[in-house]
Protein backbone atom coordinates (compact mmCIF):
# COMPACT_ATOMS: atom_id res chain seq x y z
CA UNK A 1 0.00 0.00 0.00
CA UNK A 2 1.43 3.11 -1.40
CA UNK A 3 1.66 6.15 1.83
CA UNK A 4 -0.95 8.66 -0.51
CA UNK A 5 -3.64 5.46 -0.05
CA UNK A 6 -1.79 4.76 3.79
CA UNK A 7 -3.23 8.32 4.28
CA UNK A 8 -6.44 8.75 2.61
CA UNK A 9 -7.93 5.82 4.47
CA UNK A 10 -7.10 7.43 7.79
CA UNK A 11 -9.19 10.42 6.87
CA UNK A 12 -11.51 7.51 5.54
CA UNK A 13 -11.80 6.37 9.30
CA UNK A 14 -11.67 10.04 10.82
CA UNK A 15 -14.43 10.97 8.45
CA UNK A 16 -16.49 7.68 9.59
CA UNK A 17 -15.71 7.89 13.04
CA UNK A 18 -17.08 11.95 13.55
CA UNK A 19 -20.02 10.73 11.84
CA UNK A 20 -20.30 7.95 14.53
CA UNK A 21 -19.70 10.70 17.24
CA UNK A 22 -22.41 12.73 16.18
CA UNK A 23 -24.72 9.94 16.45
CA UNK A 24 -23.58 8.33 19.65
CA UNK A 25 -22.81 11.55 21.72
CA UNK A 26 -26.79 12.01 21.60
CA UNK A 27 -27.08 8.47 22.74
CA UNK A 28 -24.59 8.66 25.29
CA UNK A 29 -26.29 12.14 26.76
CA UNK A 30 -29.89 10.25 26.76
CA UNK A 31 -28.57 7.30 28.78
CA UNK A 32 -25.76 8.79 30.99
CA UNK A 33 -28.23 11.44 32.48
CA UNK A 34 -31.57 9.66 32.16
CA UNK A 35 -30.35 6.23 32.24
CA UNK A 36 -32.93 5.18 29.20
CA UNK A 37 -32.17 2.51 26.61
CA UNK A 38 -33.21 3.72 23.06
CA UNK A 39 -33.19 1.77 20.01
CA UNK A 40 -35.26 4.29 18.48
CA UNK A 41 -32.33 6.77 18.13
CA UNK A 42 -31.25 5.28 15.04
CA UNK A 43 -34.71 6.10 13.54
CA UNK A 44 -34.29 9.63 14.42
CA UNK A 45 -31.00 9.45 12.30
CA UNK A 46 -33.20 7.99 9.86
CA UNK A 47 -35.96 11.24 10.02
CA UNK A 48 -32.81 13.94 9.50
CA UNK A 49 -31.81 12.31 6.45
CA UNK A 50 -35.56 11.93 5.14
CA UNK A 51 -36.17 15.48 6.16
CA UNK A 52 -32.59 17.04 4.40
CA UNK A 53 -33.13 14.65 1.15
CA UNK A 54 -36.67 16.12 0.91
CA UNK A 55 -36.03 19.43 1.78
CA UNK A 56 -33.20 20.12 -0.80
CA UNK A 57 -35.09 18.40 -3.54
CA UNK A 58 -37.94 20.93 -2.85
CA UNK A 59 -35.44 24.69 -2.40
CA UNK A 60 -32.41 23.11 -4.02
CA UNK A 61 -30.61 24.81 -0.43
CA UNK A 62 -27.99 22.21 1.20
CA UNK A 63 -27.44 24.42 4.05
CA UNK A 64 -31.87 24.57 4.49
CA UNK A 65 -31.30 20.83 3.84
CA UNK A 66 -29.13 20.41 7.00
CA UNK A 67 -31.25 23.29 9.04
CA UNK A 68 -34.20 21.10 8.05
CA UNK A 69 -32.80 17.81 9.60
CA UNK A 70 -31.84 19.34 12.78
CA UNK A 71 -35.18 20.89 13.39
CA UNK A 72 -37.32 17.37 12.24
CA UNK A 73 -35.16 15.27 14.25
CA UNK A 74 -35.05 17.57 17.15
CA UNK A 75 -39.11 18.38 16.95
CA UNK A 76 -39.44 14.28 16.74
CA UNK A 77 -37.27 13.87 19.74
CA UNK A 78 -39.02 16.01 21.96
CA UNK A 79 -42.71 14.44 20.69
CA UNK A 80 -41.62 10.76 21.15
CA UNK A 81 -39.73 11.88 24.57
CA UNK A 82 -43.23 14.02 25.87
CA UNK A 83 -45.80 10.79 24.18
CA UNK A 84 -43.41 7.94 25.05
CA UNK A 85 -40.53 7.76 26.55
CA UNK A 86 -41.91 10.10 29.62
CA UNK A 87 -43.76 7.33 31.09
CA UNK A 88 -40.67 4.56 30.79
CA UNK A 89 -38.34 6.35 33.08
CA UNK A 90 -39.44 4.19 36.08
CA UNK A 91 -39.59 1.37 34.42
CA UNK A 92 -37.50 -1.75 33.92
CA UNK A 93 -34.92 -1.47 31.07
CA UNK A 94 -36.86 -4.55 29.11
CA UNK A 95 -40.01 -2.47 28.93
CA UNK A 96 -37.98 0.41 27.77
CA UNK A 97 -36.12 -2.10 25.03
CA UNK A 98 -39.89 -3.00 24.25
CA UNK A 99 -41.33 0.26 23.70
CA UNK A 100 -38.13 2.16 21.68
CA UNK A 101 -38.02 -1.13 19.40
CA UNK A 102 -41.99 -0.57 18.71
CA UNK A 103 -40.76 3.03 17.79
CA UNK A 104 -38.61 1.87 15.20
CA UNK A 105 -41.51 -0.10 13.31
CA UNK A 106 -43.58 2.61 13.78
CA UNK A 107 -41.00 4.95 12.63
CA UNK A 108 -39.78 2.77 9.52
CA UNK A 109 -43.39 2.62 8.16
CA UNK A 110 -44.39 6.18 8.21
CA UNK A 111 -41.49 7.15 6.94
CA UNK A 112 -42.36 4.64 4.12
CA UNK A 113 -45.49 5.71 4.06
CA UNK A 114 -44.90 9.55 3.53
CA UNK A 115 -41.77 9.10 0.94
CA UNK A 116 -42.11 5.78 -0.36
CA UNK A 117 -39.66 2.76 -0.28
CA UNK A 118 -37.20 3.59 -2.99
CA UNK A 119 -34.07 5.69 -1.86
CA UNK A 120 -33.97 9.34 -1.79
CA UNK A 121 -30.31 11.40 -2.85
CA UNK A 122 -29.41 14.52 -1.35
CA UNK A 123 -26.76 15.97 -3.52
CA UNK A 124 -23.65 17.86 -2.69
CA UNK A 125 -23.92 21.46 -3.49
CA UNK A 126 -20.80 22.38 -5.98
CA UNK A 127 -18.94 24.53 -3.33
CA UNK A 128 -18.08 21.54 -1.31
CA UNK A 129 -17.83 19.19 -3.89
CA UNK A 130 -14.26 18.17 -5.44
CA UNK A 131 -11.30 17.29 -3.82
CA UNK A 132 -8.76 19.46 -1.87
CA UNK A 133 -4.89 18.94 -2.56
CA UNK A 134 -3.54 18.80 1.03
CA UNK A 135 0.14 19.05 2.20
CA UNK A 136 2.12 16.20 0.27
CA UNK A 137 0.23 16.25 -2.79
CA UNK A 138 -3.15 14.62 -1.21
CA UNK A 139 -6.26 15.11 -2.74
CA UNK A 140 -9.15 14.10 -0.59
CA UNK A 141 -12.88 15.22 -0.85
CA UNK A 142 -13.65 18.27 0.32
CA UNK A 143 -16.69 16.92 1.48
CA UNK A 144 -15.71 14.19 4.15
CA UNK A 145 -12.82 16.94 5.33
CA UNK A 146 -16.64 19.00 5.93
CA UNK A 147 -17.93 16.42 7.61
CA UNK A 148 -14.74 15.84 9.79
CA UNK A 149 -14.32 19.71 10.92
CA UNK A 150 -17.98 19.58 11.63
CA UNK A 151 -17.79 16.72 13.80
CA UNK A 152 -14.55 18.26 15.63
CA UNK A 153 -16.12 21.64 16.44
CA UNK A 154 -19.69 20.20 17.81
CA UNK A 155 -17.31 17.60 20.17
CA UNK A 156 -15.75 21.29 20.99
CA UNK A 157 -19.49 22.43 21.63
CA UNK A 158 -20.42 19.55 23.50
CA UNK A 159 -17.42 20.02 26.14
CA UNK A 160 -18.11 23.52 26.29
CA UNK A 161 -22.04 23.32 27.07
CA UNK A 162 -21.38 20.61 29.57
CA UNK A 163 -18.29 22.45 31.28
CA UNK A 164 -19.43 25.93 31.22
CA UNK A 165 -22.83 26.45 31.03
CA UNK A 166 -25.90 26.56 33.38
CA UNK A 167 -27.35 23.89 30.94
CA UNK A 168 -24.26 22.03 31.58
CA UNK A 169 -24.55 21.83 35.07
CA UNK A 170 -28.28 20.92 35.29
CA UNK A 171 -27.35 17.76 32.86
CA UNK A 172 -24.21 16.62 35.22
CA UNK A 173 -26.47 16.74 38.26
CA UNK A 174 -29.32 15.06 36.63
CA UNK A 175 -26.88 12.33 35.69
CA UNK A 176 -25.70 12.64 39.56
CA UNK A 177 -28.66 12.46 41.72
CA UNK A 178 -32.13 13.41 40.05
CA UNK A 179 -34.24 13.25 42.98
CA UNK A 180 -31.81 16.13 44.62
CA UNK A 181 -32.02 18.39 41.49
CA UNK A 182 -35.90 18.25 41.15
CA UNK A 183 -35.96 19.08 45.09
CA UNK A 184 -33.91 22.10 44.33
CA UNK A 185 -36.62 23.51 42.10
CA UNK A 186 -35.28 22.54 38.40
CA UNK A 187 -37.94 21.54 36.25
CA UNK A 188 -36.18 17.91 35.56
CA UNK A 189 -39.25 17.08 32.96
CA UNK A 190 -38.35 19.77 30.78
CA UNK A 191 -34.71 19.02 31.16
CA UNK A 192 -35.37 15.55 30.05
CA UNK A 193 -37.24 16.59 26.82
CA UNK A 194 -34.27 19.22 26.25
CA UNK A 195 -31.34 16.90 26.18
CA UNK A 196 -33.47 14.33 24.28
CA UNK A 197 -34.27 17.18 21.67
CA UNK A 198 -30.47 18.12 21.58
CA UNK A 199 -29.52 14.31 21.36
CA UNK A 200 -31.97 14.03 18.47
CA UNK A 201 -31.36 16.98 16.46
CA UNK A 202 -27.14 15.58 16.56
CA UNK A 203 -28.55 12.05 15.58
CA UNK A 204 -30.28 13.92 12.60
CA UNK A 205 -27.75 15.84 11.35
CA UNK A 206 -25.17 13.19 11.32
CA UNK A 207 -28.15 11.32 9.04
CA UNK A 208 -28.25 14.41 6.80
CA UNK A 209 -24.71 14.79 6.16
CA UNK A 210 -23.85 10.84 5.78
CA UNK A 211 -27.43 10.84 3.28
CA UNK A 212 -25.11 12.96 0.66
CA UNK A 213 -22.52 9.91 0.53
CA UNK A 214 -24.41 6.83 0.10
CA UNK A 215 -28.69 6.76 -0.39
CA UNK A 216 -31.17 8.03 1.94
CA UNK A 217 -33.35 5.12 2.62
CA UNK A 218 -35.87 3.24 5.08
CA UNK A 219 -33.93 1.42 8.11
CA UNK A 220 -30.72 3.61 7.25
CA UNK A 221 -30.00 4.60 10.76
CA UNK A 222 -30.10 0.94 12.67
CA UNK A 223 -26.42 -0.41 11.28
CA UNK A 224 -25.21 3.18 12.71
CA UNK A 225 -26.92 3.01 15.95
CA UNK A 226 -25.31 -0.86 16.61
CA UNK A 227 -21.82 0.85 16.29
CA UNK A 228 -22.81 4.11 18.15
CA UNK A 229 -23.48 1.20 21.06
CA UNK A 230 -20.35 -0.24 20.56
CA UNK A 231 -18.67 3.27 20.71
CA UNK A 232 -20.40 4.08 23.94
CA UNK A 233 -19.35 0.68 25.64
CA UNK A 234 -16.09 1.63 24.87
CA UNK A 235 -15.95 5.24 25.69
CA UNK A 236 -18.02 5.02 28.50
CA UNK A 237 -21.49 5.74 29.40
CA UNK A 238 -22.17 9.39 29.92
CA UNK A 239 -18.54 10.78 28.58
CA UNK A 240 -18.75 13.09 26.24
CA UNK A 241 -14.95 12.69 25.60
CA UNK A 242 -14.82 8.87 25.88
CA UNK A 243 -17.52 8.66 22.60
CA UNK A 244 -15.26 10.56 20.88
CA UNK A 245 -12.28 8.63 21.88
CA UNK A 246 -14.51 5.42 20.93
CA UNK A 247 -15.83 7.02 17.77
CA UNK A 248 -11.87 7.59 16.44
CA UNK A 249 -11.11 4.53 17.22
CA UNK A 250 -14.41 2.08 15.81
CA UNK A 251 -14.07 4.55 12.74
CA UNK A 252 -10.19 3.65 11.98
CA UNK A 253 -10.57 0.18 12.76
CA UNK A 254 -13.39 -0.25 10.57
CA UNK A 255 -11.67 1.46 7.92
CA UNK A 256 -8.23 0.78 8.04
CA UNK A 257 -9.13 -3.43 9.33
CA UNK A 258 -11.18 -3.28 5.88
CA UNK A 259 -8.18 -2.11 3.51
CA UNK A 260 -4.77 -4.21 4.97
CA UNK A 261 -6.28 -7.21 6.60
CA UNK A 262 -7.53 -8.43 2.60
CA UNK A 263 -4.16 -6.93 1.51
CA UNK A 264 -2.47 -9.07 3.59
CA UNK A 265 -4.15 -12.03 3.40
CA UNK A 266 -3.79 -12.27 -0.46
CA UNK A 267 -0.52 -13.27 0.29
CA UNK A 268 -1.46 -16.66 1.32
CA UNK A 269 -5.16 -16.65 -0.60
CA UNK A 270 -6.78 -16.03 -4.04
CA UNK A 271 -8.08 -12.23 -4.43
CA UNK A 272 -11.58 -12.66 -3.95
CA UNK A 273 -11.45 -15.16 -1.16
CA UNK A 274 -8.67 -13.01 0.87
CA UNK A 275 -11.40 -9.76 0.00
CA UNK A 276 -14.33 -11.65 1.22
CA UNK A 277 -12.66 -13.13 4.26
CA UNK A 278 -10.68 -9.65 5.25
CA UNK A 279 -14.13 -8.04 5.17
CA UNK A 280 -15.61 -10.46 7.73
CA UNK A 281 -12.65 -10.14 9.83
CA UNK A 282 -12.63 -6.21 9.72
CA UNK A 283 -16.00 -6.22 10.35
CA UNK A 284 -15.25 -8.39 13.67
CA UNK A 285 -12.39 -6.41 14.61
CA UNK A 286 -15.04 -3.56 15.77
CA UNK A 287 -15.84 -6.29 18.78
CA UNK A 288 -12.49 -7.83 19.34
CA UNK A 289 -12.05 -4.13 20.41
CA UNK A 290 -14.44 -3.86 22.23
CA UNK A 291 -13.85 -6.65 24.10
CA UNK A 292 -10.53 -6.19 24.64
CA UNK A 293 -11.80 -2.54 26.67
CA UNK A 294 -13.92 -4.25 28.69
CA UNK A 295 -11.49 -6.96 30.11
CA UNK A 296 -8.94 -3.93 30.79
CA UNK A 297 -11.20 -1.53 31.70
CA UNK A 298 -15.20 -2.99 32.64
CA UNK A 299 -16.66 0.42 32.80
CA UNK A 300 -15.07 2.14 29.26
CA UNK A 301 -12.15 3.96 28.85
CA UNK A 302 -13.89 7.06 30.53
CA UNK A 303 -16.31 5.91 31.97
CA UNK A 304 -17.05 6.81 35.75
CA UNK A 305 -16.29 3.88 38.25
CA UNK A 306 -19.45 2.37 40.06
């Protein structure tokens, strides 16, 4: 493997990784402070990319195209969270398993009901389309390099509204002790529905921006929400900087496992066996990782001892 191809598939993995972090930082946020299990978040992924694709094929507008998937995924966190997932906070984790996985069927079929069940295609507007030339001679899409520095300043975000701000504070004690915030007068419903909204709208947008690379379609969002799990078991639950962490690292071992594992096994195998079985094993690399955190470290790489 030549270094130009060495590099471009380690902004391959960066590139897949933010995209990972903007999906399971919302994830992490929903079950580090109210300790729910939601298999519908992938769905919600699924609604930003429906509600970009749609939205630019009606104004033509990328940037109303990402605006759109934000707001949709946001405004259909906060219904499902106020309807739903209100009344599962006291219950026991399989009931909340249950419920979210009934969101996902109800999800997948009225999405399928309002835009049918061929893909959409949300295209990429001409001023980030191409490739950059980057020091050494690289040319990589200007696109995923978008999609990395968009990632990186939202993890900057993230630490900042958690560190600095009154919000912030509210969603560390909630994760803390919820009975003591409530009895110091913080409306803890409404801060419930807020970081669901905020872990929504994140899910959505990372839907939007993935929908311009490969086909906006029904079910889109459950392959990303497995890994987003895996990310978060490896991070830990309720880090911020442990999903990013996670989200680097399932993103380069994804990649990186899928290019040199069948490159080195074709030098004992035919090409398209050594392809087929270097796929298989990249794929299982994601969970030989994350097994090999949890024997070192049972609660995630930053995630808060028990």
């Amino acid at each position: 493997m030549s270094l130009l191809l060495f590099v471009e598939q380690l902004l391959n993995g960066l590139q897949f990784g933010m995209t990972l972090f903007l999906t399971a930082a919302g994830l992490t946020l929903v079950f580090g402070v109210m300790g729910l299990i939601n298999l519908a978040h992938g769905s919600l992924f699924m609604v930003g990319a429906f509600a970009a694709a749609a939205v630019s094929a009606a104004t033509g507008s990328f940037l109303l195209a990402m605006a759109a998937s934000i707001a949709a995924a946001a405004a259909a966190g906060a219904l499902v969270e106020v309807v739903v997932i209100r009344r599962l906070y006291r219950r026991d984790h399989l009931d909340q398993v249950l419920a979210t996985f009934a969101l996902i069927m109800i999800f997948s079929e009225a999405t399928r009901w309002l835009f049918g069940s061929f893909p959409l295609y949300l295209n990429i507007p001409t001023y980030l389309s191409g490739p950059v030339t980057l020091p050494g001679g690289i040319e990589y899409p200007l696109y995923r390099l978008t999609i990395i520095a968009v990632g990186l300043l939202i993890a900057i975000g993230l630490f900042l509204l958690i560190s600095r701000t009154r919000l912030g504070i509210q969603i560390r004690a909630g994760e803390s002790d919820r009975e003591m915030i409530a009895a110091l007068g913080i409306d803890i419903s409404k801060l419930y529905t807020i970081v669901f909204a905020l872990g929504a709208a994140l899910a959505g947008l990372a839907g939007a921006m993935i929908g311009a690379i490969q086909s906006v379609q029904v079910g889109m969002g459950e392959p990303v929400l497995i890994l987003a799990f895996v990310v978060i078991v490896i991070g830990g639950i309720g880090s911020i900087k442990g999903v990013l962490i996670g989200s680097i690292l399932v993103g380069m071992t994804n990649t990186m496992g899928g290019v040199l594992l069948p490159a080195f096994l074709r030098l004992f195998m035919e090409n398209s066996a050594a392809t087929a079985a270097g796929s298989a094993l990249a794929t299982m690399l994601i969970y030989i990782l994350m097994a090999l955190v949890l024997i070192v470290k049972p609660t995630g790489l930053y995630g808060a001892r028990t």
